[in-house]
N, C-alpha and C. Protein backbone atom coordinates (compact mmCIF):
# COMPACT_ATOMS: atom_id res chain seq x y z
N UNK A 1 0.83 -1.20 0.00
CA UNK A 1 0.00 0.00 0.00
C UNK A 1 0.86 1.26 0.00
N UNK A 2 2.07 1.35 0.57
CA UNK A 2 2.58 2.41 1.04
C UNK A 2 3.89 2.85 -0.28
N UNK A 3 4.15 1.94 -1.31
CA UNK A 3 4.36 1.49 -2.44
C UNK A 3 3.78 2.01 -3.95
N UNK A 4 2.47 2.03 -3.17
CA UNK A 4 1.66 2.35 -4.55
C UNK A 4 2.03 3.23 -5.16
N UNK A 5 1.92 4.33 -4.28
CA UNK A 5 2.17 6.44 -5.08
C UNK A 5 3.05 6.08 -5.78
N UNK A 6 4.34 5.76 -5.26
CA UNK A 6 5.81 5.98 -6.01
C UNK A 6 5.14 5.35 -7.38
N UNK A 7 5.03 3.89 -7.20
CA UNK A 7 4.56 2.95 -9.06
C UNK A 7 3.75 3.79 -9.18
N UNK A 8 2.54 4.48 -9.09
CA UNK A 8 1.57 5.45 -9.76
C UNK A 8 2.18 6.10 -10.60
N UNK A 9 3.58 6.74 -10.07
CA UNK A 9 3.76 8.11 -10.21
C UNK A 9 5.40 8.06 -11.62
N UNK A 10 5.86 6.20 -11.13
CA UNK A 10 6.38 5.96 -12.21
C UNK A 10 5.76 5.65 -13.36
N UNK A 11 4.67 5.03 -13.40
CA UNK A 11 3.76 4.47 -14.74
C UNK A 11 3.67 5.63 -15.72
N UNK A 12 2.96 6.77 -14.22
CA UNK A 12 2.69 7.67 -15.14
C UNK A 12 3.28 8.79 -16.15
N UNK A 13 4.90 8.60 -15.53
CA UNK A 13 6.10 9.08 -16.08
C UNK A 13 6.02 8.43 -17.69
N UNK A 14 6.03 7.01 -17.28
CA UNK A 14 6.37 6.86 -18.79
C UNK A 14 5.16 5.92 -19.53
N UNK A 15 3.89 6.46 -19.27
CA UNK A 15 2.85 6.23 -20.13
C UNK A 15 2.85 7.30 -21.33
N UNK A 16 2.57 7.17 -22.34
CA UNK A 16 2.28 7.64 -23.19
C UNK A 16 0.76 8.33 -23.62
N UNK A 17 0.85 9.22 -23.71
CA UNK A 17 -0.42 10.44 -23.77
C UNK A 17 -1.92 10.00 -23.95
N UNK A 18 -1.90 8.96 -25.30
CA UNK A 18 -3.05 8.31 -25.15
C UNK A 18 -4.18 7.07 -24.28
N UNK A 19 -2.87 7.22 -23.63
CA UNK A 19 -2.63 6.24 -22.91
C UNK A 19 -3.04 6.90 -20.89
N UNK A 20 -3.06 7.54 -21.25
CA UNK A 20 -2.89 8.48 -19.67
C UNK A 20 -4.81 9.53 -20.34
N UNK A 21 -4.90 9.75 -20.66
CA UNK A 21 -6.06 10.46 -21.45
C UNK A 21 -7.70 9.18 -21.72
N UNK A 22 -7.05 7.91 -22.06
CA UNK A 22 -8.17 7.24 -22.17
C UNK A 22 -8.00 6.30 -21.60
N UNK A 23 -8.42 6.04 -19.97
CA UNK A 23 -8.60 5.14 -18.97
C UNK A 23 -9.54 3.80 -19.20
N UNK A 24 -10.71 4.20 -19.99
CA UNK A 24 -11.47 2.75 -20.02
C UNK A 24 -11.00 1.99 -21.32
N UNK A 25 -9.85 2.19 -22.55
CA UNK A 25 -9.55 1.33 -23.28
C UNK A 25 -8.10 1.29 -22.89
N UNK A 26 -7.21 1.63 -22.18
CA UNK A 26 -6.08 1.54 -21.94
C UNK A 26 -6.05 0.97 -20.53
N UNK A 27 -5.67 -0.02 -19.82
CA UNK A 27 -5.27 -0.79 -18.45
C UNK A 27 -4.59 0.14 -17.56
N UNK A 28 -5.05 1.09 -16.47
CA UNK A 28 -4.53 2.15 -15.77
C UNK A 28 -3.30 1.50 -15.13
N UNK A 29 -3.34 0.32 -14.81
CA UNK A 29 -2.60 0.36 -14.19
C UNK A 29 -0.74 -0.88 -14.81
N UNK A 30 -1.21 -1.08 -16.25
CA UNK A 30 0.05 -1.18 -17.01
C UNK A 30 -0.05 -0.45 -18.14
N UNK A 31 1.32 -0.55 -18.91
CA UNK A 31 1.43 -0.45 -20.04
C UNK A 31 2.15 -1.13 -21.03
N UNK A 32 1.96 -1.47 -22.07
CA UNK A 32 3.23 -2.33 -22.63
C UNK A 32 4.30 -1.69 -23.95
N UNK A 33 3.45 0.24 -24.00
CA UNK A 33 4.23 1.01 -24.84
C UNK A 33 5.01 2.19 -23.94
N UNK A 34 5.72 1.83 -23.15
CA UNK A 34 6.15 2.71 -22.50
C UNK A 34 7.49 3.90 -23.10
N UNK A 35 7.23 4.74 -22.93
CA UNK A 35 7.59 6.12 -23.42
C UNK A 35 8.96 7.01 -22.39
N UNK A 36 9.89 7.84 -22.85
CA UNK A 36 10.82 8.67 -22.19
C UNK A 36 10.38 10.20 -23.03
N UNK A 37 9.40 10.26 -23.37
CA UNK A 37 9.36 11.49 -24.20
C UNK A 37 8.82 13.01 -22.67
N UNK A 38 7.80 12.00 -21.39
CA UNK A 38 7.78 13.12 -20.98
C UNK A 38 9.01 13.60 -19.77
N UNK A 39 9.60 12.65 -19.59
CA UNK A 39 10.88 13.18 -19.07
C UNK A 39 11.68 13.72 -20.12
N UNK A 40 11.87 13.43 -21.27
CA UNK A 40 12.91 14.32 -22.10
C UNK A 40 12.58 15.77 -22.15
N UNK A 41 11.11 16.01 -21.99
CA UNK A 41 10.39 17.36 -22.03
C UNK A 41 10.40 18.03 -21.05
N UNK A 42 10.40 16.97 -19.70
CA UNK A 42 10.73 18.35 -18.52
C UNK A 42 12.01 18.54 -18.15
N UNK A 43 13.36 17.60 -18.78
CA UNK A 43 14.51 17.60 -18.49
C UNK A 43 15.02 18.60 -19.76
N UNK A 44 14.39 18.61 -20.33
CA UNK A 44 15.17 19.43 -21.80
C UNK A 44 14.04 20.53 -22.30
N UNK A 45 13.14 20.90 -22.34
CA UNK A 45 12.23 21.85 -22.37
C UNK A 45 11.74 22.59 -21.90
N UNK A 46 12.02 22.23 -20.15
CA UNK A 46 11.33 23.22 -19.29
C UNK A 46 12.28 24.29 -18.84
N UNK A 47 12.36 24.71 -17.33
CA UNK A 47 13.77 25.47 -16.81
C UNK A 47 13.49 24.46 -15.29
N UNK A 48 13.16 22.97 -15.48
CA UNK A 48 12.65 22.52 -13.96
C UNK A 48 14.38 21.96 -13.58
N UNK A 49 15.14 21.76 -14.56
CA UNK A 49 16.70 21.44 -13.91
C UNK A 49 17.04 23.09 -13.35
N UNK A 50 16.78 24.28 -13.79
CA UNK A 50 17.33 25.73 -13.25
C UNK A 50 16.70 25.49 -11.55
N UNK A 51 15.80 24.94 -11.60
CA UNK A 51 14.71 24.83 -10.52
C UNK A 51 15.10 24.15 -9.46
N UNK A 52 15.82 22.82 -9.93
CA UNK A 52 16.01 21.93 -9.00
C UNK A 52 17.19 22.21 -8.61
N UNK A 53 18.55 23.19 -9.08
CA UNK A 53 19.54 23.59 -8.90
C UNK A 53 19.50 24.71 -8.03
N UNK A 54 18.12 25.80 -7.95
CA UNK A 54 18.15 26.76 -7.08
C UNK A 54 17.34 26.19 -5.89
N UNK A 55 16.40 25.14 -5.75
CA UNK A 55 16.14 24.53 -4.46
C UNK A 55 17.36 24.01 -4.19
N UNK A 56 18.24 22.84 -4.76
CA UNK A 56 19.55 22.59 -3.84
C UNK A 56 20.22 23.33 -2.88
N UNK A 57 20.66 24.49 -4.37
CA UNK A 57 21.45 25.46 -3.41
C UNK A 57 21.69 26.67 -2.39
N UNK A 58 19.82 26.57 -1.98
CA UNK A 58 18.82 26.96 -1.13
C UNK A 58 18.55 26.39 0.33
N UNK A 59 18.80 24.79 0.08
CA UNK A 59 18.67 24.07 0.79
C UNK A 59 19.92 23.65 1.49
N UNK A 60 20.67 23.54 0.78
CA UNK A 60 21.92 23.06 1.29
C UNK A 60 22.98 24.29 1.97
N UNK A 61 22.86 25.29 1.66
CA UNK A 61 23.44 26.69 2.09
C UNK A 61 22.65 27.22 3.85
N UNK A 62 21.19 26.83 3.72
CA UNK A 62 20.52 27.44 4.48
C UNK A 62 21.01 26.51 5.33
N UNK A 63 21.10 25.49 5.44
CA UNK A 63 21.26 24.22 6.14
C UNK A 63 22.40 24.33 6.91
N UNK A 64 23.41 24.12 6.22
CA UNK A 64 24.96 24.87 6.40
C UNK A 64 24.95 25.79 7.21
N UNK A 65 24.46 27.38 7.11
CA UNK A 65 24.65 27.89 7.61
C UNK A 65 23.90 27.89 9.39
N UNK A 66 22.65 27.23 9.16
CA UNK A 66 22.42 26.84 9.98
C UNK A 66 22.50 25.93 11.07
N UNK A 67 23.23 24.64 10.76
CA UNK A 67 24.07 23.76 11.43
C UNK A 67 24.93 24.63 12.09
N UNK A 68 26.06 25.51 11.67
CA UNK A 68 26.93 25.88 12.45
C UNK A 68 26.66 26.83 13.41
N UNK A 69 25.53 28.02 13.02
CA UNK A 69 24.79 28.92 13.92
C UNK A 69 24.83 28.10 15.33
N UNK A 70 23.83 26.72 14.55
CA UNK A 70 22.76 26.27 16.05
C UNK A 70 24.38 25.82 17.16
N UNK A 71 24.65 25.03 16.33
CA UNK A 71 25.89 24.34 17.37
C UNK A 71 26.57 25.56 17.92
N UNK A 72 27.41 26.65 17.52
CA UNK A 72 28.35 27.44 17.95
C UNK A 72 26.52 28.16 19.43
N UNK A 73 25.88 28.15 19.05
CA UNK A 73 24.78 28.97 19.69
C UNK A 73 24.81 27.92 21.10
N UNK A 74 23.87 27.23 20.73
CA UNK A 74 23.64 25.59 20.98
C UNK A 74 24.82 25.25 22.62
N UNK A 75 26.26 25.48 21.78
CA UNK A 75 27.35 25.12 22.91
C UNK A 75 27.28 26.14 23.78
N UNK A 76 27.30 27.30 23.87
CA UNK A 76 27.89 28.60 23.97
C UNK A 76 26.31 28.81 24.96
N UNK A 77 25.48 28.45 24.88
CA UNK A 77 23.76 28.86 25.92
C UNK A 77 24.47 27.75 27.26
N UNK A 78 23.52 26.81 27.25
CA UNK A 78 23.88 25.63 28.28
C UNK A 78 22.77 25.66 28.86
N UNK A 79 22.30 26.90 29.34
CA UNK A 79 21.10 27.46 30.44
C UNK A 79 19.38 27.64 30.29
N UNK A 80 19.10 26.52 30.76
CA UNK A 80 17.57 26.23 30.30
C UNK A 80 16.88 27.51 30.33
N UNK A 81 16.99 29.04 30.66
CA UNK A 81 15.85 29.41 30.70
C UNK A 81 16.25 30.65 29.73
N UNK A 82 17.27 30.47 29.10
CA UNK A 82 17.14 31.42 27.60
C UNK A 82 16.45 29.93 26.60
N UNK A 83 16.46 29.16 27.12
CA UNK A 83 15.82 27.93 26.28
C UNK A 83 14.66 28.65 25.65
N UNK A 84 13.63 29.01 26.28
CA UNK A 84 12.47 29.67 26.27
C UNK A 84 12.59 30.48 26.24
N UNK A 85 13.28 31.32 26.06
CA UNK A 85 13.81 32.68 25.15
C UNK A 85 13.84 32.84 23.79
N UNK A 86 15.00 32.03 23.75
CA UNK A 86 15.34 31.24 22.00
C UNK A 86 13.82 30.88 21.49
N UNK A 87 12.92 29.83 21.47
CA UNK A 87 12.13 29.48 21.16
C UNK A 87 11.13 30.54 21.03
N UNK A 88 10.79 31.09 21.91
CA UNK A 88 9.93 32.27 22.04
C UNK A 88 9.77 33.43 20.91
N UNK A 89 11.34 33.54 20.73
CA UNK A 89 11.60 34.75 19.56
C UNK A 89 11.20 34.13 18.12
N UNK A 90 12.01 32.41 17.84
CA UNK A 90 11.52 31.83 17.13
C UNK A 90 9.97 31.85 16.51
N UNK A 91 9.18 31.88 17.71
CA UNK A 91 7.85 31.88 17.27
C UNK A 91 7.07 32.12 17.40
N UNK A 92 7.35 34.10 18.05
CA UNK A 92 6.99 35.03 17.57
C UNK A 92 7.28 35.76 15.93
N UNK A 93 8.23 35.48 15.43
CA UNK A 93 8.90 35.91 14.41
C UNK A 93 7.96 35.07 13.38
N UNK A 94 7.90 33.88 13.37
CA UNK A 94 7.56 32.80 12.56
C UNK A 94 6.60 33.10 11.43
N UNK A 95 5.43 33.66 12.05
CA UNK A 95 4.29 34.05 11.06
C UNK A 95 4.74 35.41 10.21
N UNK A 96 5.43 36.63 10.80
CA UNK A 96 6.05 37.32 9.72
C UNK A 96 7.07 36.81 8.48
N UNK A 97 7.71 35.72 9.13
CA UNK A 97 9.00 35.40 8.55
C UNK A 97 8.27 34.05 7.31
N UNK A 98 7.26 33.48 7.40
CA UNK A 98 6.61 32.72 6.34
C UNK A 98 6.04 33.13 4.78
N UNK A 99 6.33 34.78 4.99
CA UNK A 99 5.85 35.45 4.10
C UNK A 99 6.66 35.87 3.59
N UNK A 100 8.24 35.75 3.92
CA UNK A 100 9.05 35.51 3.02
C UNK A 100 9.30 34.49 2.36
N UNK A 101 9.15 33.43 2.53
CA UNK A 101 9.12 32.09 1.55
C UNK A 101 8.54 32.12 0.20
N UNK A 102 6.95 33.07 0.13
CA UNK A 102 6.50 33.12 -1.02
C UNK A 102 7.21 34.10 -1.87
N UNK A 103 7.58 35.09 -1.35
CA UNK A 103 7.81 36.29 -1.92
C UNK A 103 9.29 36.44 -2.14
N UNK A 104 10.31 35.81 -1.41
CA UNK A 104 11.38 35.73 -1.04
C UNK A 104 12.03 37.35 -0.02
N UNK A 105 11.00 38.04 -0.35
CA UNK A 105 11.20 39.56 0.20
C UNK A 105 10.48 39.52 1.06
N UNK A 106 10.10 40.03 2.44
CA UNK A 106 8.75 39.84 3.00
C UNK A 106 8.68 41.18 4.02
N UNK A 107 8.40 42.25 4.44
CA UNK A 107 8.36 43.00 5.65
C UNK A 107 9.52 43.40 5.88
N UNK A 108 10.23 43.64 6.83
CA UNK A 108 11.39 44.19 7.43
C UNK A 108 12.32 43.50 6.62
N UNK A 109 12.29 42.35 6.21
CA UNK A 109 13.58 41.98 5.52
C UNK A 109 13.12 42.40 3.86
N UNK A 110 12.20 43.20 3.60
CA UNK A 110 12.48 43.56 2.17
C UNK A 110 13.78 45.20 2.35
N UNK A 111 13.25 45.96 3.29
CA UNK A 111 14.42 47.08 3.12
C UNK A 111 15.85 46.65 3.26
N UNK A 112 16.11 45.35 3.79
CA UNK A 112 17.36 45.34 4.16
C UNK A 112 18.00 44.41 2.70
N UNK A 113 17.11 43.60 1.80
CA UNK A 113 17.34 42.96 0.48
C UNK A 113 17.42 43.84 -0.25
N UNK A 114 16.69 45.38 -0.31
CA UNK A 114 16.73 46.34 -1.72
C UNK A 114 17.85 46.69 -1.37
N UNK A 115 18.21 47.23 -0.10
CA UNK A 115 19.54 48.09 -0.25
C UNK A 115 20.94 47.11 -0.78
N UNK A 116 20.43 45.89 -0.48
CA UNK A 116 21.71 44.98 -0.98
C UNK A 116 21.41 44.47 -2.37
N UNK A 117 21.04 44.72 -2.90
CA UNK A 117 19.93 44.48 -4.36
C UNK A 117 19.73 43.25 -4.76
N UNK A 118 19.17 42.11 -3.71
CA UNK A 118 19.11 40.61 -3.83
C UNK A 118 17.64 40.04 -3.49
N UNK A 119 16.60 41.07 -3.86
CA UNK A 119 15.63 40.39 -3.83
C UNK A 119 15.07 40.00 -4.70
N UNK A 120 14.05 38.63 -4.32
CA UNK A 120 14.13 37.54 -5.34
C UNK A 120 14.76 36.86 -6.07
N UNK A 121 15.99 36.90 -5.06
CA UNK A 121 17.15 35.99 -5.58
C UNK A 121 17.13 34.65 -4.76
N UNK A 122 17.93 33.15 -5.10
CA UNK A 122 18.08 32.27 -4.06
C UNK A 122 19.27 32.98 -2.43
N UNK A 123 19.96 34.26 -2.76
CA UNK A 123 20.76 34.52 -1.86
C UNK A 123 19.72 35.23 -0.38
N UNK A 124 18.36 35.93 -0.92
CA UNK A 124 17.54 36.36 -0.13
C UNK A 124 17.33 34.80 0.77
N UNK A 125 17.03 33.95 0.19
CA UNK A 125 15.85 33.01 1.05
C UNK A 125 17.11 32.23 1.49
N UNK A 126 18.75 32.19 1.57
CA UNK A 126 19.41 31.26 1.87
C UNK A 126 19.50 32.73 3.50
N UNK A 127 19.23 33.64 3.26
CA UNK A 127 19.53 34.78 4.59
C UNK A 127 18.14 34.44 5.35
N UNK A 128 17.03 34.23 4.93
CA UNK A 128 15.98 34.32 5.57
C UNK A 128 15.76 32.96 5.59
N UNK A 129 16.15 31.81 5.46
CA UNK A 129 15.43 30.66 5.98
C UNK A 129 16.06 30.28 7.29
N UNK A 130 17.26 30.50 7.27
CA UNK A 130 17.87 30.64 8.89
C UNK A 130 17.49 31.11 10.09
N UNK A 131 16.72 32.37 9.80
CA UNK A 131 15.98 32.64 10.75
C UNK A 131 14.67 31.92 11.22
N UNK A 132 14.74 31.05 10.24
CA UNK A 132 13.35 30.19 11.02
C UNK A 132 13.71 29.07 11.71
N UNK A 133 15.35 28.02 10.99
CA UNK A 133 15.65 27.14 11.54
C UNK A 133 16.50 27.01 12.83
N UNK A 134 16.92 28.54 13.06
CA UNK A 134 18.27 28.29 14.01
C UNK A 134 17.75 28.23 15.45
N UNK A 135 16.52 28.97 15.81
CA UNK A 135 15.76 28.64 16.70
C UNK A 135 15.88 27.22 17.47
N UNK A 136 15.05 26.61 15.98
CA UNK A 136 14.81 25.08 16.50
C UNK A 136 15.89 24.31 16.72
N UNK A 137 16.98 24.55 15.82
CA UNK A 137 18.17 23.75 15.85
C UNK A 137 19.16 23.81 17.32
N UNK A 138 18.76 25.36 17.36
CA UNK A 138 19.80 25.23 18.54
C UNK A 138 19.08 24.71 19.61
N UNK A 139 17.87 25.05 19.58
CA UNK A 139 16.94 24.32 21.05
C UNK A 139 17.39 22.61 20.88
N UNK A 140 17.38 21.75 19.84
CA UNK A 140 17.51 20.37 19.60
C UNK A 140 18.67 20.02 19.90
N UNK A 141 19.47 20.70 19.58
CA UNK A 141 20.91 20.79 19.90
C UNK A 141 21.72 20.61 21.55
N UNK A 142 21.06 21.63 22.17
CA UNK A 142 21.34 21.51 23.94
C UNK A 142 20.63 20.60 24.07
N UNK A 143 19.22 20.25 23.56
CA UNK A 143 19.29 18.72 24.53
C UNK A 143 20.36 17.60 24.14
N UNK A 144 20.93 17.29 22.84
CA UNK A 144 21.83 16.50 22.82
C UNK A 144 23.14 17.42 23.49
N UNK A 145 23.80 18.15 23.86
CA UNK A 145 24.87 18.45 24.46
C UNK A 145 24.57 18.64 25.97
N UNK A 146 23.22 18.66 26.44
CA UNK A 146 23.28 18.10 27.73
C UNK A 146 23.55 16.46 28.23
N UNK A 147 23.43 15.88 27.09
CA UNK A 147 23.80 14.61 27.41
C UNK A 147 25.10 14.29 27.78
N UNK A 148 25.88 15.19 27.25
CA UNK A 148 27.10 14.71 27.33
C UNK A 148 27.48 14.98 28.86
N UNK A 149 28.59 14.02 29.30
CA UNK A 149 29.15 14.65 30.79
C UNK A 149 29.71 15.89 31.01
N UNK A 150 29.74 16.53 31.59
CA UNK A 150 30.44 17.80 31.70
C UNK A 150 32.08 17.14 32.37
N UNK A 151 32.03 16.35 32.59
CA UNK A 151 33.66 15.51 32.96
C UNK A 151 34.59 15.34 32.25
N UNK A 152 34.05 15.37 30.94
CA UNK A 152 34.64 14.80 29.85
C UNK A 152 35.30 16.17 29.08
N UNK A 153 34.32 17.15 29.56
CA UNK A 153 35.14 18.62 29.08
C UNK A 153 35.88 19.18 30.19
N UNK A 154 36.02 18.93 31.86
CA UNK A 154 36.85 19.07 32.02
C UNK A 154 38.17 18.24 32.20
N UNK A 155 37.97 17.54 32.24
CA UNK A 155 39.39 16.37 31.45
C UNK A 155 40.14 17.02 30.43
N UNK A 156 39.46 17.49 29.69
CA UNK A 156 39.90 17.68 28.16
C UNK A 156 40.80 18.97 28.84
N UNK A 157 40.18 19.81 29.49
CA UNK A 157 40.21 21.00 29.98
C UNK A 157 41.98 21.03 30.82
N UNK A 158 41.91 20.02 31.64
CA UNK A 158 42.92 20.02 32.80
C UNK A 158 43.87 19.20 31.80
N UNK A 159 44.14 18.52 30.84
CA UNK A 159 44.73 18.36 29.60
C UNK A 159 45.37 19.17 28.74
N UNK A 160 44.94 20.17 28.87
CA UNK A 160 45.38 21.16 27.85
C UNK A 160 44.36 21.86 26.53
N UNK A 161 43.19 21.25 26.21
CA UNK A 161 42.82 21.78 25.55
C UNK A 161 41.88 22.86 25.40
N UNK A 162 41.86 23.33 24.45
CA UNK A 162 40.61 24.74 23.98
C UNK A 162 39.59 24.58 24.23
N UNK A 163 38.58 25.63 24.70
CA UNK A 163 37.00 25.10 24.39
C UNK A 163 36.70 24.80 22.66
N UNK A 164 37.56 25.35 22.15
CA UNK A 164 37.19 24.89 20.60
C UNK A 164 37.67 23.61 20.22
N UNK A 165 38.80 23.41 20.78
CA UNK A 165 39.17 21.74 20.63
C UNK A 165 37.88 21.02 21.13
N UNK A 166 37.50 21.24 22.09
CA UNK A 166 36.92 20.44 23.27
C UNK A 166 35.37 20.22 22.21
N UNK A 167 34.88 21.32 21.91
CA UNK A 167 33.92 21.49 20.96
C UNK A 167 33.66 20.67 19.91
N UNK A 168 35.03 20.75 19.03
CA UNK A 168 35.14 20.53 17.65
C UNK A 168 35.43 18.29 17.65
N UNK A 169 36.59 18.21 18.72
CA UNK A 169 37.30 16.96 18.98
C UNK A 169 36.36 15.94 20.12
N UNK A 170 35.24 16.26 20.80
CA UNK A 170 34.62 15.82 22.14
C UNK A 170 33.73 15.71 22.06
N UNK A 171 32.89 16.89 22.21
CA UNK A 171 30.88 17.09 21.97
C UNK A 171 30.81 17.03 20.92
N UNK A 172 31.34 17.57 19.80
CA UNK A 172 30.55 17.38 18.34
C UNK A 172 30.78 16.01 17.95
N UNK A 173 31.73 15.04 17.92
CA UNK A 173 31.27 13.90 17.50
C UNK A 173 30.32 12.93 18.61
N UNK A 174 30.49 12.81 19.67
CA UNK A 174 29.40 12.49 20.87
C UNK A 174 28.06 12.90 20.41
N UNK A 175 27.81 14.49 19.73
CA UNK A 175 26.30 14.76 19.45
C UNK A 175 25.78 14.51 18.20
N UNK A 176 26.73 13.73 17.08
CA UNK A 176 26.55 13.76 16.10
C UNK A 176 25.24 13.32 15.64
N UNK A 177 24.11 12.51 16.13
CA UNK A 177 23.14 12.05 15.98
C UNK A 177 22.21 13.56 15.66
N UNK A 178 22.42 14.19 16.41
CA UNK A 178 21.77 15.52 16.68
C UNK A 178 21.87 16.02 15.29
């Protein structure tokens, strides 16, 4: 059952037009003339590869930048009751900040995109999707770095090393699940 969509959604890739158009003389659910013409059309006719290249590098930037926010944030709090601080601002902000997604410009962050002249660009929404994730990330984050012992950083500590060693070489692979 849970199977089906995906085969639906391949058939229907490569059924052929008359074939997808007239259900009671064609078998919905095979075919035995199967076709690459409508993938050649959205891979070579459309701009959906420009598309899938500016979600990547939307996704993967915002991400990025947000991983390192939450953690450097994340390590650097410790103290449950900016916990609910963090979160709070998060989502108060949230419902203004959704209205940049459509628009990529949205309210207060459109004056600060004109003067840098990047609105409706992927560089707007890789600045503004961070502000929605770093919230959450860093809140998800201290609970996995409360797990860790605090023994183990001072060991590291009476050893010789940095809080950035200690950071980079100790808690971050210990939280890596996170």
């Amino acid at each position: 059952m849970l199977l089906f969509p995906f085969y639906w959604m391949a058939l229907t890739a490569i059924k052929p037009d008359e074939q997808l158009l007239n259900l009671e003389k064609f078998n919905p659910f095979w075919t035995w003339s199967p076709t690459l013409k409508h993938i050649q059309k959205l891979l070579f006719e459309t701009y959906y590869p420009l598309w899938l290249w500016n979600t990547m590098l939307v996704a993967v930037c915002a991400t990025i930048l947000s991983i390192v926010a939450s953690v450097l944030a994340a390590y650097a709090i410790g103290a449950a009751t900016l916990t609910v601080a963090l979160i709070g601002v998060g989502r108060r902000d949230l419902p203004r900040l959704s209205g940049a997604r459509r628009r990529s410009c949205s309210s207060r962050f459109r004056r600060s995109y004109s003067s840098m002249d990047c609105c409706d660009t992927p560089f707007a929404l890789i600045l503004t999707y961070p502000t929605i994730l770093i919230p959450f990330s860093t809140w998800l984050l201290m609970g996995y770095f409360k797990t860790i012992p605090f023994e183990l950083e001072e060991c590291a500590l009476i050893d010789g090393a940095s809080r950035w060693q200690i950071l980079t070489k100790i808690v971050l692979p210990l939280a890596i699940p996170g």
